[in-house]
C-alpha atoms as a PDB file:
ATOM      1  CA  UNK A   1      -2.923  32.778 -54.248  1.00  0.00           C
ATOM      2  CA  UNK A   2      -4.554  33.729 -51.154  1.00  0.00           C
ATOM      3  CA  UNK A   3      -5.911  30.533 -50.574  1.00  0.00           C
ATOM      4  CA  UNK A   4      -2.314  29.263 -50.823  1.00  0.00           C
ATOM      5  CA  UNK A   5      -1.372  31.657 -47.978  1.00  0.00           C
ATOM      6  CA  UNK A   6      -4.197  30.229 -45.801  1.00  0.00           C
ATOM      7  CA  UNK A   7      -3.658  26.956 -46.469  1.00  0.00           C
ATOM      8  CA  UNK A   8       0.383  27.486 -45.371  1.00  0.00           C
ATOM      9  CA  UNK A   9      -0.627  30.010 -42.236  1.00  0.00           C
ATOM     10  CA  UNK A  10      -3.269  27.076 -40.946  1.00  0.00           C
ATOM     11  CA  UNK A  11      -0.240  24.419 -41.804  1.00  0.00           C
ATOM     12  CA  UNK A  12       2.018  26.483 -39.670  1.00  0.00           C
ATOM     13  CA  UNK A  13      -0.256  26.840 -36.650  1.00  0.00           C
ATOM     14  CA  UNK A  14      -1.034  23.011 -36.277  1.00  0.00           C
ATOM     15  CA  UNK A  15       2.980  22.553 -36.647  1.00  0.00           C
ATOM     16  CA  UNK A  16       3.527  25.183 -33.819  1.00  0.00           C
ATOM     17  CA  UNK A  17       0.674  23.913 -31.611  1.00  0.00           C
ATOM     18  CA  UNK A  18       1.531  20.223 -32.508  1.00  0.00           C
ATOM     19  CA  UNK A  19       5.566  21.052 -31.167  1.00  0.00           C
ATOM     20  CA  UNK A  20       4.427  23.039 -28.095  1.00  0.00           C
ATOM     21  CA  UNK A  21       2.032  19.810 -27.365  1.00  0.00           C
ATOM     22  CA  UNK A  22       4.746  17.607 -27.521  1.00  0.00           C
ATOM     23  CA  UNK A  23       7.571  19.738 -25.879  1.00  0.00           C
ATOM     24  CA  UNK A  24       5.676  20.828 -22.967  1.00  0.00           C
ATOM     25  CA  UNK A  25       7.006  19.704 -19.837  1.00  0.00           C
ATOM     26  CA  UNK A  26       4.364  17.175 -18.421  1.00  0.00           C
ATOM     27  CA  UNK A  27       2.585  18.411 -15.154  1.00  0.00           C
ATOM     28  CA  UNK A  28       2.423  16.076 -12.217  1.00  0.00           C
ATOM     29  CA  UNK A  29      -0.596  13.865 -12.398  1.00  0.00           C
ATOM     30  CA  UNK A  30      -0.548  12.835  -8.320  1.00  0.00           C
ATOM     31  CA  UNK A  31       0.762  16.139  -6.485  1.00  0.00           C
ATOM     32  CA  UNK A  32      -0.752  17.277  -3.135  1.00  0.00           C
ATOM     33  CA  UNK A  33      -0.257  19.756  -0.730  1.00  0.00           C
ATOM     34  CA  UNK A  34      -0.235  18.785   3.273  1.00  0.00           C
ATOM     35  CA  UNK A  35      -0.563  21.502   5.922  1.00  0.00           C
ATOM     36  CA  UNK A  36       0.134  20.587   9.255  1.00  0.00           C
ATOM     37  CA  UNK A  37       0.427  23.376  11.600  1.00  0.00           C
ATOM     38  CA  UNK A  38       1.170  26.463   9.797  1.00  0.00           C
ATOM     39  CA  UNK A  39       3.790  24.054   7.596  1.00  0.00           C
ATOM     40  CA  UNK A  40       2.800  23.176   4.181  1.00  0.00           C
ATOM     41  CA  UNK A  41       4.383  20.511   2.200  1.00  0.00           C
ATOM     42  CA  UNK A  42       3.987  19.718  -1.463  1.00  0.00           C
ATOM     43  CA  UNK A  43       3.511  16.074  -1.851  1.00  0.00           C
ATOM     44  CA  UNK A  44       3.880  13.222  -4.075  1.00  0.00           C
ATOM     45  CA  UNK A  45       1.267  10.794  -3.736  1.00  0.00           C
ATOM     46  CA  UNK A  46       1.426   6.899  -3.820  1.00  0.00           C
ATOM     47  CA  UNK A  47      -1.535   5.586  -4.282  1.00  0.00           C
ATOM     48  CA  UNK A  48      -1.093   2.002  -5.934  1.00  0.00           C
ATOM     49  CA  UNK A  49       1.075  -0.968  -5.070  1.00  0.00           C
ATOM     50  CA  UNK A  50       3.545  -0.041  -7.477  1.00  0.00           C
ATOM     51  CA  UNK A  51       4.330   4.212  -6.231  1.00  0.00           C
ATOM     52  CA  UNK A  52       4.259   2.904  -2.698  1.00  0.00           C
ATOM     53  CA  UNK A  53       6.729   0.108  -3.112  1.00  0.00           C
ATOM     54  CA  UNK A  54       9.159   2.754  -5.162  1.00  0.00           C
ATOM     55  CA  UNK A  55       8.595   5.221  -2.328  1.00  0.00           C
ATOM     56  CA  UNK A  56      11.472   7.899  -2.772  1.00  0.00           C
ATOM     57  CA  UNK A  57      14.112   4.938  -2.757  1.00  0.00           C
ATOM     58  CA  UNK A  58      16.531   5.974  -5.819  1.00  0.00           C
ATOM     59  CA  UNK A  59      16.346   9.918  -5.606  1.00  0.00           C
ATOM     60  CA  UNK A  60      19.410  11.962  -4.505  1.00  0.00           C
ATOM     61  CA  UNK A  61      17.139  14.520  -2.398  1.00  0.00           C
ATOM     62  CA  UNK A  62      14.157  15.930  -1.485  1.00  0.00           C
ATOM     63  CA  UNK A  63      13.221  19.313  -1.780  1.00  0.00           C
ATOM     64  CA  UNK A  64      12.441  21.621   0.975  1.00  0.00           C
ATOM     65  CA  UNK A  65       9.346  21.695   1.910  1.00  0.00           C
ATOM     66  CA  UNK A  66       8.024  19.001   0.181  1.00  0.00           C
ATOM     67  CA  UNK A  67       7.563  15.215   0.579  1.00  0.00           C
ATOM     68  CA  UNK A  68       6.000  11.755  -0.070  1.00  0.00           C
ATOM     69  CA  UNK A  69       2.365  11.082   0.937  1.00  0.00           C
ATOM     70  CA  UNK A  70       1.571   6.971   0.892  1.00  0.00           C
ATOM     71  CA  UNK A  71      -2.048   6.471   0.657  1.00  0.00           C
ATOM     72  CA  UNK A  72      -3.839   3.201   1.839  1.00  0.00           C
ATOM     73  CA  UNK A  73      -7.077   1.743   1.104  1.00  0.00           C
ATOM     74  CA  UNK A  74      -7.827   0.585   4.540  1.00  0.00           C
ATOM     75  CA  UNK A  75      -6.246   1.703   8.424  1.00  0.00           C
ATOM     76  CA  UNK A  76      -3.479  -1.007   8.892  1.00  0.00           C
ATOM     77  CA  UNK A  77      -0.394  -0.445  11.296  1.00  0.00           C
ATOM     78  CA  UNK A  78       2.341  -0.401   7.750  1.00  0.00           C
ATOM     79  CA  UNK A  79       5.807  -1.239   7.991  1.00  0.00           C
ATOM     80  CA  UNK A  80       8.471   0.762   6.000  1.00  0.00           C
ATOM     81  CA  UNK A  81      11.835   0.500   5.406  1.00  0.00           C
ATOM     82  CA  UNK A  82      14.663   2.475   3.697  1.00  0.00           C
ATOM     83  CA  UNK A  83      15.667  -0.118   0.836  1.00  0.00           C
ATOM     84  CA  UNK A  84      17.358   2.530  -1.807  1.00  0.00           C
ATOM     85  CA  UNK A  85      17.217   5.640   0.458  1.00  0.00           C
ATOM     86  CA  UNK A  86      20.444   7.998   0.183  1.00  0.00           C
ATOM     87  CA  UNK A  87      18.500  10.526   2.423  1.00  0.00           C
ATOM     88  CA  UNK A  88      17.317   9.977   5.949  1.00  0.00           C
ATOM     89  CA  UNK A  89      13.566  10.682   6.921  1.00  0.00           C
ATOM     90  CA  UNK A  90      10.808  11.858   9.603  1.00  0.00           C
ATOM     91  CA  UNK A  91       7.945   9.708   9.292  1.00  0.00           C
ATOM     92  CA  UNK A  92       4.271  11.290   9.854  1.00  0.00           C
ATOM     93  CA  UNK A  93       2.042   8.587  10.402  1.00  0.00           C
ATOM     94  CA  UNK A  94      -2.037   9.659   9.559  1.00  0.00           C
ATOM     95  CA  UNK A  95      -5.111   8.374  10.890  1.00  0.00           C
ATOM     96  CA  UNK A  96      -8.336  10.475  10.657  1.00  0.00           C
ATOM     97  CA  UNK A  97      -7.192  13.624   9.623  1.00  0.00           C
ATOM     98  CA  UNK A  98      -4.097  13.768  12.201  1.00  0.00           C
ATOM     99  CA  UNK A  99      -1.119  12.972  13.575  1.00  0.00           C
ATOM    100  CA  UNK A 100      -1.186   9.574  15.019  1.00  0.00           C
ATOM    101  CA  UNK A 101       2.127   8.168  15.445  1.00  0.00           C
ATOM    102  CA  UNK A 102       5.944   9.703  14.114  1.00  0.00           C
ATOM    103  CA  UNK A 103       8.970   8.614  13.798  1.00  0.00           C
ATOM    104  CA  UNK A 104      12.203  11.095  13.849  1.00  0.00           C
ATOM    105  CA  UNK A 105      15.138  11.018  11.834  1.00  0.00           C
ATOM    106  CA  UNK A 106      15.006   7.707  10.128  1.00  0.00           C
ATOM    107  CA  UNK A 107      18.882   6.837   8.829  1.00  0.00           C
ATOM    108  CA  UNK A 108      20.312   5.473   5.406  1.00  0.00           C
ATOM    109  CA  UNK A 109      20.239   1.606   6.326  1.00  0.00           C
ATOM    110  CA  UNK A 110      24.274   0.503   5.567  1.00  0.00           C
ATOM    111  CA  UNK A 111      24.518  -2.499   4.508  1.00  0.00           C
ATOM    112  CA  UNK A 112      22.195  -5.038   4.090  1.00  0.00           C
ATOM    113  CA  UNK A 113      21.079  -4.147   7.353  1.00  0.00           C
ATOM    114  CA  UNK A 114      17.037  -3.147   6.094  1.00  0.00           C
ATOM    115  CA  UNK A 115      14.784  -2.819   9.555  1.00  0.00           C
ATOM    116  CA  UNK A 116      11.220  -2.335   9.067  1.00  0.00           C
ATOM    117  CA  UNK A 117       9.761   1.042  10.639  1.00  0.00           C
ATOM    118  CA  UNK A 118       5.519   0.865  11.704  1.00  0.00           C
ATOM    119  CA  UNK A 119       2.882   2.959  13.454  1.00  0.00           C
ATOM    120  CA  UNK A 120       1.749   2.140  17.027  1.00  0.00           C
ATOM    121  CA  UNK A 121      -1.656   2.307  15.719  1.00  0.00           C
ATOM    122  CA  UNK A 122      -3.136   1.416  12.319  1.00  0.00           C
ATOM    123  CA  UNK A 123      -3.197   4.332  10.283  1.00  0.00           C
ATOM    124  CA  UNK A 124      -4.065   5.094   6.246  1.00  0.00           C
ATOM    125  CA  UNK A 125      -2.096   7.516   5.136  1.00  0.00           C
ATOM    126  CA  UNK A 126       1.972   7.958   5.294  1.00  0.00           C
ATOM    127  CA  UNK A 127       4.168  11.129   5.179  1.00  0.00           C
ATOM    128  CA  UNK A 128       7.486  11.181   4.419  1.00  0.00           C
ATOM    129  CA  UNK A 129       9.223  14.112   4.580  1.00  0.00           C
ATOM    130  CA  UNK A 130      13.319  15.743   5.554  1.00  0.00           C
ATOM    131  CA  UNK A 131      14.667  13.799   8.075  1.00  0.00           C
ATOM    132  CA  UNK A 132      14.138  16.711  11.422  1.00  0.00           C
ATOM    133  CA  UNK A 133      11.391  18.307  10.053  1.00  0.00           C
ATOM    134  CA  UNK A 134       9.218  16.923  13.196  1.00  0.00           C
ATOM    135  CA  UNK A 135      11.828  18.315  15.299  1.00  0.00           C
ATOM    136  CA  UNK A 136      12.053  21.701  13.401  1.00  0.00           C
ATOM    137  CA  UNK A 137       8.550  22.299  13.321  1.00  0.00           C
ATOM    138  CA  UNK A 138       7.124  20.889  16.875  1.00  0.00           C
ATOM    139  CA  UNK A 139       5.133  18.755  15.429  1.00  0.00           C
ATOM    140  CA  UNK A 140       2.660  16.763  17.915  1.00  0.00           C
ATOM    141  CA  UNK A 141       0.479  13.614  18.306  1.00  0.00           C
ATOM    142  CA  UNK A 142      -2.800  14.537  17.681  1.00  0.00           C
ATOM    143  CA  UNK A 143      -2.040  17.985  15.602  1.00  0.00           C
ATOM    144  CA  UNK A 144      -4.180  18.400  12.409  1.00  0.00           C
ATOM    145  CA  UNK A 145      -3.776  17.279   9.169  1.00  0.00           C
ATOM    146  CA  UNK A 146      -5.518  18.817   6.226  1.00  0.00           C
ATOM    147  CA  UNK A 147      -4.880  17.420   2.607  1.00  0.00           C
ATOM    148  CA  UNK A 148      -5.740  18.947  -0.349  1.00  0.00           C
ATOM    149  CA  UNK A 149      -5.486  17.409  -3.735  1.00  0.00           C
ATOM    150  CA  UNK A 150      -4.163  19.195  -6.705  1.00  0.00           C
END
């Protein structure tokens, strides 16, 4: 009898840890934080081909405070565009740890009127973020950018 019991209380654990497993939100695999200045945004990172070309095109918002963070494998002067945006956007372009280009208040493109938005300089690393946020926070040329990986 007691081995009965066992055999149903082990039966029941695997079930509950087995529906917990499988029910558990999922936690973001690519998530950064970026502090520039004494502002810190939580990022999503696009790292491959695929995440950069999605971008944030298709979302309703963006969060306060947070962002998209567009990683490169080599310093290239990048052109962007806003194919799918609803929201407008401040672009932080990144070389070397800093700010080394930006780009204020990006609009919604209407129509099929798509221009392409680039650095002065080649840069590897992208931030997207609210559309005034460089404004808002003073941001500079040359400021410091620290990453850090979740």
């Amino acid at each position: 009898m007691k081995r009965k019991y066992l055999t149903i209380f082990l039966i029941s654990i695997v079930g509950i840890w087995l529906v917990w497993f499988l029910l558990k939100p999922a936690e973001p695999q690519n998530q950064a934080t970026v502090k520039i200045g004494n502002t810190i945004y939580k990022v999503d990172i696009a790292d491959t081909e695929v995440e950069r070309e999605q971008g944030l095109s298709g979302r309703p918002s963006l969060a306060r405070d947070s962002g998209m963070l567009f990683v490169f494998p080599e310093k290239r002067p990048y052109a962007f565009w806003m194919k799918d945006m609803q929201f407008p956007l401040d672009f932080i372009w990144i070389a070397d740890n800093q700010i080394a280009d930006m780009t204020a208040s990006v609009p919604v493109p209407s129509g099929n009127n798509l221009p392409t938005y680039q650095p002065q300089v080649p840069v590897d690393l992208v931030l997207e973020i609210n559309a005034g946020e460089i404004k808002k926070q003073g941001f500079q040329i040359g400021q410091k950018v620290d990453i850090k990986l979740k």
